[in-house]
Protein backbone atom coordinates (compact mmCIF):
# COMPACT_ATOMS: atom_id res chain seq x y z
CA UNK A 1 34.10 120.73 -24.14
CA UNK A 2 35.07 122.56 -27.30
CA UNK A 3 35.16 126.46 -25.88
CA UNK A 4 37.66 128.98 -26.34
CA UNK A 5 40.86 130.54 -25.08
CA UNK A 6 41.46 134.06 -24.90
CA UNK A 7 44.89 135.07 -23.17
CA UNK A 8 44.69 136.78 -20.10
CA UNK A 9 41.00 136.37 -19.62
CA UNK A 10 38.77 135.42 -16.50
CA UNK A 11 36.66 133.83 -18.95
CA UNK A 12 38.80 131.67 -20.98
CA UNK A 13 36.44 128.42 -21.68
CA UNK A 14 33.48 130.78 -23.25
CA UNK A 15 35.17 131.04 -26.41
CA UNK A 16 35.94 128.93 -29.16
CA UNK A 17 39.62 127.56 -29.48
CA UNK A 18 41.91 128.63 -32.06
CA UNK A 19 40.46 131.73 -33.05
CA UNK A 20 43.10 135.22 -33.61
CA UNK A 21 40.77 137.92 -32.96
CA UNK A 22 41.74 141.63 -33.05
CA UNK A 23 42.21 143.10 -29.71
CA UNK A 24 39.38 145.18 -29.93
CA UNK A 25 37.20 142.57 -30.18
CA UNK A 26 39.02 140.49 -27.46
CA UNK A 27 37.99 143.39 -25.19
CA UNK A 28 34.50 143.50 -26.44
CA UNK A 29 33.81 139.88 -25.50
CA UNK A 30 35.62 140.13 -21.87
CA UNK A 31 33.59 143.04 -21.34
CA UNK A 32 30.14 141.47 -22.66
CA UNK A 33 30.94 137.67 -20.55
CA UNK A 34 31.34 139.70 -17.77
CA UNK A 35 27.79 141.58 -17.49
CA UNK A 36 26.20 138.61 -18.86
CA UNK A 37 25.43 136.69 -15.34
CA UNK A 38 24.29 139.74 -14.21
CA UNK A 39 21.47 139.39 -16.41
CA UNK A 40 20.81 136.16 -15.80
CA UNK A 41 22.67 134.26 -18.47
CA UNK A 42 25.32 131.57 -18.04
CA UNK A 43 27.93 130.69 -21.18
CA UNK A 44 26.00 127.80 -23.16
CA UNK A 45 28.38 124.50 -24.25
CA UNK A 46 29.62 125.57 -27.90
CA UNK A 47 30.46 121.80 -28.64
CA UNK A 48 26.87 120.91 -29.36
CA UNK A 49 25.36 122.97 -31.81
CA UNK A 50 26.93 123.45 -35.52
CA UNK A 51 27.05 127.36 -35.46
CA UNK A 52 30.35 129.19 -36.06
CA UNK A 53 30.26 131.42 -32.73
CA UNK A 54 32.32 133.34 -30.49
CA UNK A 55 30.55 132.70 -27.64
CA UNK A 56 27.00 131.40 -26.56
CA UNK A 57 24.90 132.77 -23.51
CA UNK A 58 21.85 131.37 -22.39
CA UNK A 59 18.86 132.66 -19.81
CA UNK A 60 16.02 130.33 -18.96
CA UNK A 61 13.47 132.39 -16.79
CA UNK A 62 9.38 132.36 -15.93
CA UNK A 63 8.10 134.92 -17.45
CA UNK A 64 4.56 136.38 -15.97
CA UNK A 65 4.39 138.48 -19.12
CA UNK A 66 4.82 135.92 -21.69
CA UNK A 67 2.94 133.05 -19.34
CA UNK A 68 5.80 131.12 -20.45
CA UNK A 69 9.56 129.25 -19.91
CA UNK A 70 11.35 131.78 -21.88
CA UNK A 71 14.86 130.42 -23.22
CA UNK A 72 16.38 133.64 -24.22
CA UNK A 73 19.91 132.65 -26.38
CA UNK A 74 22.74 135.40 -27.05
CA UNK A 75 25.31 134.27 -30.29
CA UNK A 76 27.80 136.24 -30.61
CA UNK A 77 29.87 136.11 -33.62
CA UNK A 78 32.63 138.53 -35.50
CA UNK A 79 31.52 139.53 -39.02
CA UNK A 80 33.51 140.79 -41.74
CA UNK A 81 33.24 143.89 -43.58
CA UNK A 82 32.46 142.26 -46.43
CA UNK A 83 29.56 140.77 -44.89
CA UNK A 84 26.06 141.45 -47.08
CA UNK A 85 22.43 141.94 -46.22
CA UNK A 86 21.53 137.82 -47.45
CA UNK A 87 24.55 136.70 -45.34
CA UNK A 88 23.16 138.49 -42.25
CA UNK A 89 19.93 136.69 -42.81
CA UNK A 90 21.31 133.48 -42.96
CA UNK A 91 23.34 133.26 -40.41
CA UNK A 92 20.32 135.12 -38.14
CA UNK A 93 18.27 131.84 -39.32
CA UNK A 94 21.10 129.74 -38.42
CA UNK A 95 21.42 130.97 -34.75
CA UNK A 96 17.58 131.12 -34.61
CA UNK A 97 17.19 127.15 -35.60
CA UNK A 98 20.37 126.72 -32.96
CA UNK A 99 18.08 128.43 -30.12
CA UNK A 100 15.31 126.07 -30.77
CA UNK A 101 17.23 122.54 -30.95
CA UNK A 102 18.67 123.63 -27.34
CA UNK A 103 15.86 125.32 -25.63
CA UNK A 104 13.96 123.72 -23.06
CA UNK A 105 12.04 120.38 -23.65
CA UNK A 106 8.78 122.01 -22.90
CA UNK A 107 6.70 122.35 -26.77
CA UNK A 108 6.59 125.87 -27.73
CA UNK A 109 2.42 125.78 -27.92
CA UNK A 110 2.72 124.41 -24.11
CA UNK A 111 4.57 127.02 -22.46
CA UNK A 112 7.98 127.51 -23.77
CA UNK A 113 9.10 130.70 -25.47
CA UNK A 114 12.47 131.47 -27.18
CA UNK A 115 14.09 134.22 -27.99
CA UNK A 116 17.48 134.74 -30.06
CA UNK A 117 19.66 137.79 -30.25
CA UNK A 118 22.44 136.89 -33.04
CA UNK A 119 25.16 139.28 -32.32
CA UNK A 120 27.64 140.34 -35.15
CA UNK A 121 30.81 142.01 -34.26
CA UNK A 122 32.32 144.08 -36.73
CA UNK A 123 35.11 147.01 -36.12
CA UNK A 124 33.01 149.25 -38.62
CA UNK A 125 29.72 148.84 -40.13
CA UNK A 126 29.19 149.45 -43.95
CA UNK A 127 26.07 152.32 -44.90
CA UNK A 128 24.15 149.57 -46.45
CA UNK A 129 24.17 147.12 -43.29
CA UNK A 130 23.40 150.21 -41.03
CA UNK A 131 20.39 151.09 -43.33
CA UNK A 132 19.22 147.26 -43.88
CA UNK A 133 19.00 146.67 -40.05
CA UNK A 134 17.53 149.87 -39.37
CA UNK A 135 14.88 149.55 -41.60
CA UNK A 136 13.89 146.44 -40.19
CA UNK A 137 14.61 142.72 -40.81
CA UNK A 138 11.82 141.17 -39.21
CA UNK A 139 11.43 137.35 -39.40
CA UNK A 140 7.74 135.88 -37.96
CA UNK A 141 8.06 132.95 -36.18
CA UNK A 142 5.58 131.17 -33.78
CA UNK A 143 5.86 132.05 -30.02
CA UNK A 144 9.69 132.57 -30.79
CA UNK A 145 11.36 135.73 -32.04
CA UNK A 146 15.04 136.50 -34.02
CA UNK A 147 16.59 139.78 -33.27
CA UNK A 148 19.48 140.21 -34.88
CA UNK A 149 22.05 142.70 -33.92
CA UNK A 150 25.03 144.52 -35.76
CA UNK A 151 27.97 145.65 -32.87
CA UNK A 152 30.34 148.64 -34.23
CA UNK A 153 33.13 148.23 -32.60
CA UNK A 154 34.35 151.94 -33.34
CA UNK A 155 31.77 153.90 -32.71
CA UNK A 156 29.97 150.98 -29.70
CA UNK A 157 27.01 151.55 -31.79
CA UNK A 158 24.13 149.19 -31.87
CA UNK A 159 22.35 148.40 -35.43
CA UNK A 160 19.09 146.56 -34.98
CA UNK A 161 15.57 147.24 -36.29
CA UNK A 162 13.77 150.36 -35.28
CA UNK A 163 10.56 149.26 -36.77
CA UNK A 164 8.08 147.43 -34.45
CA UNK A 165 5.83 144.47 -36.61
CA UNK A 166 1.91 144.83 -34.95
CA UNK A 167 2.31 141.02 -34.48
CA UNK A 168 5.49 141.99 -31.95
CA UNK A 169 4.58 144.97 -30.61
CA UNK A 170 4.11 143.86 -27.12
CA UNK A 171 8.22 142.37 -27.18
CA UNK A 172 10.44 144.69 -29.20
CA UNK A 173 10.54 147.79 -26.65
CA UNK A 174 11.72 145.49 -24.48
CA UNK A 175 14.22 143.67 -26.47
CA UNK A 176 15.47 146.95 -27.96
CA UNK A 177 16.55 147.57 -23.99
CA UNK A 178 18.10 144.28 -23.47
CA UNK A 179 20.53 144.47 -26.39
CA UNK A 180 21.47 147.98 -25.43
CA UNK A 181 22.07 146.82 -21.50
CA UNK A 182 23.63 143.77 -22.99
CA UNK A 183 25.65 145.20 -25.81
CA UNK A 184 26.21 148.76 -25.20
């Protein structure tokens, strides 16, 4: 199993080997591993997917609402400050195609729902990445959604789209409140 080390930590195989991260974010991910199971989610194997990641957490529930298997993935990765509004979206794509080579077997169309929160963990978030997730990046996929998040370290603000697409309306309330129980 390729996970990771972090010194002193109860939860040493969730992330990735080799990686020198800042204390602060060290911190971040104890604290975040920690709530996780008490949401449901259990650290997902990092050595089978292709994604760059701090750590993977993964929830497969019924849901009543969503008449569905819902495979609900968490990414969690450390940005730079340098990072751009076309980088975001790319690497929000490449978590999102991650989520759907390891959700369940079931076909979306007969019952299977996924859902992918890309996390991106950065000490301090630049005005234009604050204003570009705020004002919504909203990709449309088919009984699957992508919500990307932004972390501040600093400030333990959350950046994510206010705006609520008609075709989602029914989902982002709620997924606005899992990030923030999740991430806050």
């Amino acid at each position: 199993m390729d996970m990771a080390y972090l010194p002193g930590s109860s939860t040493e195989s969730q992330f990735r080997r080799g990686l020198c991260l800042p204390p602060r974010t060290q911190h971040y991910l104890r604290r975040v591993s920690a709530r996780m199971p008490d949401y449901g989610f259990a650290p997902h194997d990092l050595s089978s997917g292709s994604i760059q990641a701090l750590a993977v957490f993964r929830r497969v529930e019924w849901s009543w609402s969503k008449l569905s298997l819902v495979d609900t993935f968490c990414i969690l990765m450390h940005a730079p400050a340098t990072m751009t509004p076309a980088q975001i979206e790319a690497i929000s794509a490449q978590t999102f195609t991650y989520g759907l080579r390891h959700k369940t077997a079931l076909p979306r169309i007969l019952g299977s729902f996924v859902i992918v929160y890309p996390v991106l963990i950065m000490d301090c978030v630049p005005d234009d990445l604050r204003e570009f997730m705020q004002r919504g990046y909203l990709p449309k996929h088919y009984i699957a959604f992508e919500f990307p998040v932004i972390v501040e370290l600093i400030t333990r603000r959350l950046y994510h789209t206010t705006a609520t697409p008609l075709w989602g309306s029914a989902f982002y309330c709620g997924f606005r409140q899992e990030v923030g129980e999740l991430l806050g």
